[in-house]
N, C-alpha and C. Protein backbone atom coordinates (compact mmCIF):
# COMPACT_ATOMS: atom_id res chain seq x y z
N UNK A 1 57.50 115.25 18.97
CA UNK A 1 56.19 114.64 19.02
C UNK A 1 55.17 115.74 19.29
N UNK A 2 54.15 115.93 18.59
CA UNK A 2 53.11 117.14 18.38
C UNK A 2 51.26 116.13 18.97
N UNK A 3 50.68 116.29 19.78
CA UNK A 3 49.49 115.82 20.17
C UNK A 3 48.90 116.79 20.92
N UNK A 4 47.76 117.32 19.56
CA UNK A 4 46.94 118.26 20.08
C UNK A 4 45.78 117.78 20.87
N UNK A 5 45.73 118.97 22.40
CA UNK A 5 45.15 118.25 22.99
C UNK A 5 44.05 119.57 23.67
N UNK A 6 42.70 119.39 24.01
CA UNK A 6 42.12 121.05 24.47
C UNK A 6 41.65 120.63 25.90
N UNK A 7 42.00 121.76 26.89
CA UNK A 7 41.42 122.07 28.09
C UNK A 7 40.34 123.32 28.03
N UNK A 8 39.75 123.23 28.71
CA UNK A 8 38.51 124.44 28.92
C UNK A 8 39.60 125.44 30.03
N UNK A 9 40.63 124.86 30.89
CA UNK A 9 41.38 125.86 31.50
C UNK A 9 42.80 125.12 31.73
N UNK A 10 43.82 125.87 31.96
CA UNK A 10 44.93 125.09 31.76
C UNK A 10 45.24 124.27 33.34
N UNK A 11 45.44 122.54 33.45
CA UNK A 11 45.88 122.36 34.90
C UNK A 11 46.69 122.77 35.33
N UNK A 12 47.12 122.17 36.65
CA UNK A 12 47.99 122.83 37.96
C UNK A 12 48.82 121.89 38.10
N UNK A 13 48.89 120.40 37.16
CA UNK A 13 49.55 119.63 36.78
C UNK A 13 49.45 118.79 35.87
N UNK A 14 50.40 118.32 35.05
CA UNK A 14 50.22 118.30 34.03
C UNK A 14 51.29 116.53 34.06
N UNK A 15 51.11 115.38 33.93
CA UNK A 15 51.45 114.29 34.05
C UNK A 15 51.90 113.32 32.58
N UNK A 16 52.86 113.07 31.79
CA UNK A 16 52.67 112.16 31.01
C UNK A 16 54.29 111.14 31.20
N UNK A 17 54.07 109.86 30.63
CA UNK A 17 54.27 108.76 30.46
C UNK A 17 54.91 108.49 29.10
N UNK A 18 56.33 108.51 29.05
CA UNK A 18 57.17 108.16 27.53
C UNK A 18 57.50 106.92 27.25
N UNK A 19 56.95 105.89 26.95
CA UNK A 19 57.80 104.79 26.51
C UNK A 19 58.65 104.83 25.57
N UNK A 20 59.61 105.31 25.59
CA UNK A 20 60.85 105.24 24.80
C UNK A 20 61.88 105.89 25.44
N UNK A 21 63.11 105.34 25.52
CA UNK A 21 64.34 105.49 25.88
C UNK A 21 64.86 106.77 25.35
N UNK A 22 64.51 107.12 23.61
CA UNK A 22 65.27 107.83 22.58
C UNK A 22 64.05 108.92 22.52
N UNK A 23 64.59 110.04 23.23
CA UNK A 23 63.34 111.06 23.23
C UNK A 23 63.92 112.54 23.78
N UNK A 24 63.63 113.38 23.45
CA UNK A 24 64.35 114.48 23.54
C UNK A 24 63.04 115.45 24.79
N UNK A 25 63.24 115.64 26.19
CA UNK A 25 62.57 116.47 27.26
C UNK A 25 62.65 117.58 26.41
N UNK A 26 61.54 118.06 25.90
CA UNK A 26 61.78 119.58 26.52
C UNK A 26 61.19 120.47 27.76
N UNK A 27 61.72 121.35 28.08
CA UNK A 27 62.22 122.35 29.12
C UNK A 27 60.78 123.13 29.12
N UNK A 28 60.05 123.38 28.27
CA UNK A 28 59.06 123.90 28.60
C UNK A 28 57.62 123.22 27.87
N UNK A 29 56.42 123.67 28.21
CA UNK A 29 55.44 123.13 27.68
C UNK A 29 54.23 124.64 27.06
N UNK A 30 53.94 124.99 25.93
CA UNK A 30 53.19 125.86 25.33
C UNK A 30 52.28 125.82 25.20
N UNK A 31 51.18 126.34 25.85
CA UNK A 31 49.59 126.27 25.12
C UNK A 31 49.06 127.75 24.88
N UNK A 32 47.95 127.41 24.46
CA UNK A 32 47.27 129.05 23.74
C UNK A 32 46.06 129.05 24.59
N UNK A 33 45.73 130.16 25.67
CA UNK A 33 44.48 130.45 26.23
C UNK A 33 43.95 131.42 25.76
N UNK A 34 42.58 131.48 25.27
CA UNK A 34 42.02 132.74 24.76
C UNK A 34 42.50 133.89 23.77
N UNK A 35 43.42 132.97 23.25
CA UNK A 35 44.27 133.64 21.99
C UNK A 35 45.57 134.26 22.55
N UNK A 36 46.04 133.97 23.54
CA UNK A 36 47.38 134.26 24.28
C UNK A 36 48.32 132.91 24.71
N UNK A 37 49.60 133.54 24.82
CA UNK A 37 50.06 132.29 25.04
C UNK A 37 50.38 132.06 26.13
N UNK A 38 50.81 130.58 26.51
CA UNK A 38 50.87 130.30 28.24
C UNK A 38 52.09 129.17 28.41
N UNK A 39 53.30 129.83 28.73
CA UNK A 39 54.45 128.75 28.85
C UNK A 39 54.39 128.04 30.32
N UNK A 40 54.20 126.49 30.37
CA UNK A 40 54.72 125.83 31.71
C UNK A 40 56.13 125.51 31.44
N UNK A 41 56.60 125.49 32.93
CA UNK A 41 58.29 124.93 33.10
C UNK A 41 58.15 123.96 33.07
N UNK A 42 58.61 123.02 33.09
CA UNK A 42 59.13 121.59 33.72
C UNK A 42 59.20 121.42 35.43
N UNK A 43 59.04 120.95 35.73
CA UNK A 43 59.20 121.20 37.54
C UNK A 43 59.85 119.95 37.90
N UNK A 44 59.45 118.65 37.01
CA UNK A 44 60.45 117.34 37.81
C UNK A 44 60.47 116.42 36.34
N UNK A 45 61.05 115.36 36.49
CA UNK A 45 61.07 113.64 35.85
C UNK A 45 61.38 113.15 36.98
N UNK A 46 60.48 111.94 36.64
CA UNK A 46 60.72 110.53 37.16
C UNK A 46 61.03 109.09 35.97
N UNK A 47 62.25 108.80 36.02
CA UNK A 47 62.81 107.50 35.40
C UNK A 47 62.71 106.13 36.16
N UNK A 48 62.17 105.25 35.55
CA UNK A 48 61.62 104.25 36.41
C UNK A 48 61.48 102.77 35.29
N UNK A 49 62.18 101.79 35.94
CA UNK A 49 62.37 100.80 35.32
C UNK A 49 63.00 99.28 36.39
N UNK A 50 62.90 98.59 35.79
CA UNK A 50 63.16 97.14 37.10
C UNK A 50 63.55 97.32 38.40
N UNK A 51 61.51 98.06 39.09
CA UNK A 51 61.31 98.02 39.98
C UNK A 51 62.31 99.11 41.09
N UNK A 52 62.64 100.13 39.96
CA UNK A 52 63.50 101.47 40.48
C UNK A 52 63.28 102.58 39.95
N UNK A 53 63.14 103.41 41.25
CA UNK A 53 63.12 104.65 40.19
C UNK A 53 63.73 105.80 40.62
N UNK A 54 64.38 106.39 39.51
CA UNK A 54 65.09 108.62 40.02
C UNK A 54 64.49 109.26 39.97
N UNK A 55 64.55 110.60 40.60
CA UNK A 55 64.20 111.32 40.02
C UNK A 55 65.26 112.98 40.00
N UNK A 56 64.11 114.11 39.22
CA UNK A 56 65.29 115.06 38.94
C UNK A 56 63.88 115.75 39.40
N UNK A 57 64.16 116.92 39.71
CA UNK A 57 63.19 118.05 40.98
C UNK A 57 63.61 119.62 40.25
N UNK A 58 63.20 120.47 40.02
CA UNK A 58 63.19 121.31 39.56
C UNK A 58 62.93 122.69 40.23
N UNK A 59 63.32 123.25 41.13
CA UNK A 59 62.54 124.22 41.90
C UNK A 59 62.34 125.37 40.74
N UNK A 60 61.67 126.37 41.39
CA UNK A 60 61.22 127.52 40.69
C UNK A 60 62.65 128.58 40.57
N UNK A 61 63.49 128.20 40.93
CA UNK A 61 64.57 129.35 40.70
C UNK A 61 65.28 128.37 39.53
N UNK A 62 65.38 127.16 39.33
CA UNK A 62 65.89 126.53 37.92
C UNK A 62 66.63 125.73 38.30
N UNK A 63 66.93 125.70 39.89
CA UNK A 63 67.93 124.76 40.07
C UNK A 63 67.41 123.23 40.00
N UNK A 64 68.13 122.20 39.69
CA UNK A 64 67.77 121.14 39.25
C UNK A 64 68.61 120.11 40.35
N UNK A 65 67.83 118.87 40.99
CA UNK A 65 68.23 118.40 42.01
C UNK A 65 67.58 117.10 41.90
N UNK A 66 69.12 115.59 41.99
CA UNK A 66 68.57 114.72 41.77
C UNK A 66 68.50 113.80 42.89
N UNK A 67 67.49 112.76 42.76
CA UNK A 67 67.51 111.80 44.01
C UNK A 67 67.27 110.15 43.43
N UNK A 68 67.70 109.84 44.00
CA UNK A 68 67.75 108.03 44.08
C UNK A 68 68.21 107.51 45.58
N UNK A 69 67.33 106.81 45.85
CA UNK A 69 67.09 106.32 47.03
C UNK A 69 68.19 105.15 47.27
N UNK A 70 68.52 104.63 46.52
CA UNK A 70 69.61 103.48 46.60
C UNK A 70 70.96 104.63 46.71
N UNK A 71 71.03 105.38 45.74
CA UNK A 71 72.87 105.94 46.17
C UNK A 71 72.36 107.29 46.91
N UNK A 72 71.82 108.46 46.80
CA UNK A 72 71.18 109.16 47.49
C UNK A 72 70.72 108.98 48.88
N UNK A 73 69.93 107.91 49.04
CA UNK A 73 69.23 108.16 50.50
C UNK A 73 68.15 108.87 50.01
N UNK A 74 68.09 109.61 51.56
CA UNK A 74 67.37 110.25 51.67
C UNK A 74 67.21 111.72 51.64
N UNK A 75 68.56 112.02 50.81
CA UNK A 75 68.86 113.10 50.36
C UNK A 75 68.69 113.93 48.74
N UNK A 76 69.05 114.68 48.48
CA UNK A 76 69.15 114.88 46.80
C UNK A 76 70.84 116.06 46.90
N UNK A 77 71.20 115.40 45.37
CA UNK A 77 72.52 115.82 45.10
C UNK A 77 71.60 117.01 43.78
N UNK A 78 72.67 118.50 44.50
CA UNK A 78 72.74 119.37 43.34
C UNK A 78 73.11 119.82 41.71
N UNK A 79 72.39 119.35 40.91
CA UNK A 79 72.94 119.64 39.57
C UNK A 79 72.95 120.72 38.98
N UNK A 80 72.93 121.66 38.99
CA UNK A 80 73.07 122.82 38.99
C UNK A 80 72.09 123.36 38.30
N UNK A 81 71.88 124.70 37.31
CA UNK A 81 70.36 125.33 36.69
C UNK A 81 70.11 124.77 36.26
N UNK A 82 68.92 124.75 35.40
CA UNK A 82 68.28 123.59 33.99
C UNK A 82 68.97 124.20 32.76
N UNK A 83 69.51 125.42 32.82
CA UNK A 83 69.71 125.67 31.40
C UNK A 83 71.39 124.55 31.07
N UNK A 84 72.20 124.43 32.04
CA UNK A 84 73.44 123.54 31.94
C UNK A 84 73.00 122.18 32.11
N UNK A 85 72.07 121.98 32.82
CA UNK A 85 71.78 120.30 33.25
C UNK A 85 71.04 119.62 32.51
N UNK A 86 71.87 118.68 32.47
CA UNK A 86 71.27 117.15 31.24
C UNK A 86 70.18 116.47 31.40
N UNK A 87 69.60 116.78 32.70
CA UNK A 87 68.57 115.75 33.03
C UNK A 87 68.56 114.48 33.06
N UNK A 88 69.61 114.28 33.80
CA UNK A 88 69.95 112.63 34.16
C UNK A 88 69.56 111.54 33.06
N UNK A 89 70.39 110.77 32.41
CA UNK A 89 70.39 109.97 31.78
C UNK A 89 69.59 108.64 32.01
N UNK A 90 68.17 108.19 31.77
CA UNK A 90 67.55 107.01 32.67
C UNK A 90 68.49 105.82 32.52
């Protein structure tokens, strides 16, 4: 999915909303500032549906860490880097 979109500067977060089940994350996000380019990571998802929701957490070293409050707690289980991890199935 391609939706060109222009900032006067790039945010400090960046938020969108997929309705569809059948959709492929990618891992990074590309824009062009001033004729250079500017890669964001991914940093989290949140999956959310009848009144529940996961999520997957991303720190800056790549490790990827999921939580759900029903089997989780109040904890998060380790999934290991982003380059091996699936990103939890919603």
């Amino acid at each position: 999915m391609t939706q060109p979109i222009s900032f006067k500067s790039i945010p400090s977060v960046l938020v969108f909303e997929i309705n569809s089940r059948h959709i492929k994350v990618s891992k990074t996000l590309k824009f062009e500032q001033e004729g250079e380019p500017v890669v964001l990571d991914i940093r989290g998802l949140i999956y959310h549906g009848d009144f529940h929701f996961t999520s997957c957490i991303i720190g800056t070293d790549g490790m990827v860490w999921y939580h759900d409050g029903i089997t989780t707690r109040n904890s998060c289980e380790n999934e290991g880097d982003l380059t091996s991890s699936l990103l939890k199935i919603c």
